[in-house]
Structure formats: C-alpha cells, structure tokens
Protein backbone atom coordinates (compact mmCIF):
# COMPACT_ATOMS: atom_id res chain seq x y z
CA UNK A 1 47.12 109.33 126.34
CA UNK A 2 46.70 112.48 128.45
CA UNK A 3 49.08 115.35 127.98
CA UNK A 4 50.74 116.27 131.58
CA UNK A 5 49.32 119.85 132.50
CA UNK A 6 52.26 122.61 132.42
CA UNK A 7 53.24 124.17 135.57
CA UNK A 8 54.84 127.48 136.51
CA UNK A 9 58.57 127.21 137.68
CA UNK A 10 57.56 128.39 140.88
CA UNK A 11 54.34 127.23 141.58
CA UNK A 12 53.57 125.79 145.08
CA UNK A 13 49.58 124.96 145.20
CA UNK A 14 46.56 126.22 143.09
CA UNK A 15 43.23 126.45 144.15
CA UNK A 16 41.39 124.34 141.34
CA UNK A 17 38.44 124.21 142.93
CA UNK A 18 37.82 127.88 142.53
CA UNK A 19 37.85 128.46 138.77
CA UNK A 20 34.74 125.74 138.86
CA UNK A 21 33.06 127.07 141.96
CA UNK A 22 33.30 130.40 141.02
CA UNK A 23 33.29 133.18 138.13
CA UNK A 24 36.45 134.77 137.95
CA UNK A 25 36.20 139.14 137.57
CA UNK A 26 39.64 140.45 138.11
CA UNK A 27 42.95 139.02 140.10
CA UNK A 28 45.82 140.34 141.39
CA UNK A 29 49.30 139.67 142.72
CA UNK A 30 50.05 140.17 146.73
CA UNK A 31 53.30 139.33 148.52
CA UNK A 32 52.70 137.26 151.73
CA UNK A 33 53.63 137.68 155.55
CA UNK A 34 55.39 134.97 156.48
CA UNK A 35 58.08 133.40 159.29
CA UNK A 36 61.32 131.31 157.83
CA UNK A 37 59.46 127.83 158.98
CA UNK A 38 56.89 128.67 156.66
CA UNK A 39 58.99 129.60 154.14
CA UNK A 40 61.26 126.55 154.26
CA UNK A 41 57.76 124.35 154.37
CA UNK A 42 56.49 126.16 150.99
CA UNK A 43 60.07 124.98 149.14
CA UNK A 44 58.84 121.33 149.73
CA UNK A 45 55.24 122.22 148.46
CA UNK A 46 53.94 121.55 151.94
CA UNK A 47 50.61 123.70 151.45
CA UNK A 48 47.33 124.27 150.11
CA UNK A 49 44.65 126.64 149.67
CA UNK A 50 41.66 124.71 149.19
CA UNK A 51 39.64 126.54 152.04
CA UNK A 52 40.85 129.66 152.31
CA UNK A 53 39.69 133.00 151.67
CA UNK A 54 41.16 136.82 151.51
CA UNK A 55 39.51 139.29 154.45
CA UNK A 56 39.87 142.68 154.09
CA UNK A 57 39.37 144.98 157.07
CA UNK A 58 39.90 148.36 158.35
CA UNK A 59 42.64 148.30 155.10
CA UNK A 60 44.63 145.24 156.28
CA UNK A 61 44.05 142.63 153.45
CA UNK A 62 44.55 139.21 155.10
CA UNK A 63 44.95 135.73 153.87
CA UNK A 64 42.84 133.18 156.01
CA UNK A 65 42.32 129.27 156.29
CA UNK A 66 45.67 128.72 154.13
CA UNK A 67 47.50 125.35 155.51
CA UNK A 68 51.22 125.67 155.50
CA UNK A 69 52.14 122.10 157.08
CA UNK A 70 54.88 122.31 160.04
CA UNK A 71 58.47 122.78 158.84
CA UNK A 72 59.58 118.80 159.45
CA UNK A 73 63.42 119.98 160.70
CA UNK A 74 62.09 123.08 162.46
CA UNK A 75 62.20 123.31 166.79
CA UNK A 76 59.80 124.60 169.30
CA UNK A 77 59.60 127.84 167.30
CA UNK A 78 57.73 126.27 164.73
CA UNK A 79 54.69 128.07 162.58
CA UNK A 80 51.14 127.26 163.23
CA UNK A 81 49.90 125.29 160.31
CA UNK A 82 46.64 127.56 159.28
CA UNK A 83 46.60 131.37 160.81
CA UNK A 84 45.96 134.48 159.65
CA UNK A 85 48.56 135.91 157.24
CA UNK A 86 48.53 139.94 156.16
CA UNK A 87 49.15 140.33 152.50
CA UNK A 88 50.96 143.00 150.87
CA UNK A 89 49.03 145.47 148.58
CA UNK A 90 49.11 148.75 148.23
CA UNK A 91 46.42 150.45 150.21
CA UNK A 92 44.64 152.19 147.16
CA UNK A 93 44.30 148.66 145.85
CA UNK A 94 42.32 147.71 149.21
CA UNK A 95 40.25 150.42 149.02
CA UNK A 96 39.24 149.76 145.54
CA UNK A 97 38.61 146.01 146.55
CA UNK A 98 37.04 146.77 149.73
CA UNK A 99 34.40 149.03 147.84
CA UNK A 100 33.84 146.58 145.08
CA UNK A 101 32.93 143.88 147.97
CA UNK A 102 30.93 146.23 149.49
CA UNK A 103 28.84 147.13 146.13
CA UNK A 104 28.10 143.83 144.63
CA UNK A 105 27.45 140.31 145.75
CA UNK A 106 31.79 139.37 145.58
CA UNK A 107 33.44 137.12 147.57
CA UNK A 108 37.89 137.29 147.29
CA UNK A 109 39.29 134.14 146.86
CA UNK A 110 43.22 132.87 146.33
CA UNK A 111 44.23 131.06 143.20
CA UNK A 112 47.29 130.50 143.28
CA UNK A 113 50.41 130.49 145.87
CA UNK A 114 53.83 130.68 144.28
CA UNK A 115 57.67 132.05 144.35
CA UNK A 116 58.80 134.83 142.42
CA UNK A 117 62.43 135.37 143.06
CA UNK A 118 62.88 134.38 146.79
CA UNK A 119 59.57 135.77 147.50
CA UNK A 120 56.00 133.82 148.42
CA UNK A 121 53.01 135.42 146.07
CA UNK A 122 49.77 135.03 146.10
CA UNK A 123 47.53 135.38 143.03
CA UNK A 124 44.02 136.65 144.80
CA UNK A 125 40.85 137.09 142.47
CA UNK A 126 37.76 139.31 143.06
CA UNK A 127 34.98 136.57 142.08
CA UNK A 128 31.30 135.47 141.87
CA UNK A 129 29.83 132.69 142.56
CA UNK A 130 28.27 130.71 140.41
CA UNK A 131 24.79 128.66 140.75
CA UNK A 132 24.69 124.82 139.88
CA UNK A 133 23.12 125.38 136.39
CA UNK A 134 25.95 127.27 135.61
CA UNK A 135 28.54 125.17 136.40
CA UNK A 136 27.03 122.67 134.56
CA UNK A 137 26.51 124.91 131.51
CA UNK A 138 30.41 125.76 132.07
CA UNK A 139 30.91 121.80 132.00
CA UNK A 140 29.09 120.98 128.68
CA UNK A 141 31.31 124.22 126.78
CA UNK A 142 34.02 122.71 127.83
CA UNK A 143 33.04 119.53 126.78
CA UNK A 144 31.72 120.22 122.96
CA UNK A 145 35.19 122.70 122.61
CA UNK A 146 36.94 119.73 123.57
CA UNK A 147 35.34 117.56 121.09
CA UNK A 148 35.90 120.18 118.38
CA UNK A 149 39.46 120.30 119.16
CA UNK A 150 39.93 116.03 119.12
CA UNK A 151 37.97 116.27 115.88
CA UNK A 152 40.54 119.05 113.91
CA UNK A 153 43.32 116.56 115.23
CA UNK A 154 42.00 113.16 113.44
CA UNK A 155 41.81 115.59 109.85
C-alpha cells in the first residue's frame, strides 16, 4: 500500500510538473501581491500554478498565468482569476536573476505557492529545461533507486 506523500502545513498548490519538465539550478522565496479576495480564495486551496511562469522586467519580478479561482462569498469587487501579480524580492536579487536569464539558456518557473505566517509565498526556481532523453534517463534512476530501496525493506 502506498505511503500518503507529506505536505507542508501551509502549502496551497505545487507545481509537479516542473521538477519533471525541468532541471532545477537554484530557488528562492518571494512574497506575493495580492487583494483580500485572493487571499481568502488561497485559504480554501482554490489555485494552481500549472502554467505559469515568473517575468522579470525593467526590475519588477512578476508572477504570470497563476489561477487564483474567484472568492465564492466575494461581491462585484471580486479578483480576476489569472493576472499579473508583482512579487516581492529585493532588487539585487532581480538583478542577479535578470543577468543569469540573460547569460544562459534559463527559463524562471514557480514551484510552490504557500502561507508563512499570514503571508502568501512563492517558492520561484531559476531552471533548465530538460530534453526527452533526459527525462527519461531521470525516470529509469528513479526507478532502479526505488527498487533498491523495496529490496533493503524485504531483508
């Protein structure tokens, strides 16, 4: 029987996809520009990040195609459900980031969007993509370390 994966306390959505899509080179923690629908949406887990991406220009770091469904209580004022939101980082972090995207062939993707405290996080990563050869060589590791690890447990 399969073991239920463990979640963060405050988790709200991961981007699985993106570990297996794409080689993972640094990450880093951003807060998150949001309204109060938003935020009352994200405490039911009303979100996901499976196609969105992290833009960064002229030093504003921004966090695009994330769906945050419509707050089901909330009035006319509601939130659109996927918009631009501006991430917090410190600017010498954008530079850095900027001028690594610039340099080499590196796309910045989200991972993970969470609360710490009362606040909304993101967990962005600076990442590579990887070709269909190597995902499949990633598959068959994970496979044989796999097998390794149900064969120490029948000894």
């Amino acid at each position: 029987m399969a073991k239920p994966a463990k979640q963060q306390p405050g988790l709200i959505c991961k981007n699985r996809q993106a570990r297996h899509d794409y080689e993972i080179i640094e990450t880093l923690e951003a807060g998150l520009v949001l309204v109060g629908t938003e935020v009352k949406s994200l405490r039911n887990k009303n979100g996901h990040l499976n196609e969105a991406w992290v833009r960064i220009k002229n030093g504003i770091a921004s966090l695009e195609g994330a769906y945050i469904g419509l707050y089901s209580e909330g009035n006319r004022q509601n939130h659109e459900p996927v918009r631009s939101r501006r991430l917090l980082l410190n600017s010498r972090e954008i530079r850095r980031w900027q001028g690594l995207l610039d340099k080499k062939n590196l796309a910045c993707i989200p991972l993970s969007l969470y609360f710490k405290g009362p606040w909304v996080k993101v967990e962005i990563a600076l990442a590579r993509g990887r070709k269909k050869y190597d995902k499949r060589h990633e598959l068959k590791k994970k496979e044989a370390q796999r097998d390794i690890q149900v064969s120490m447990r029948r000894r």
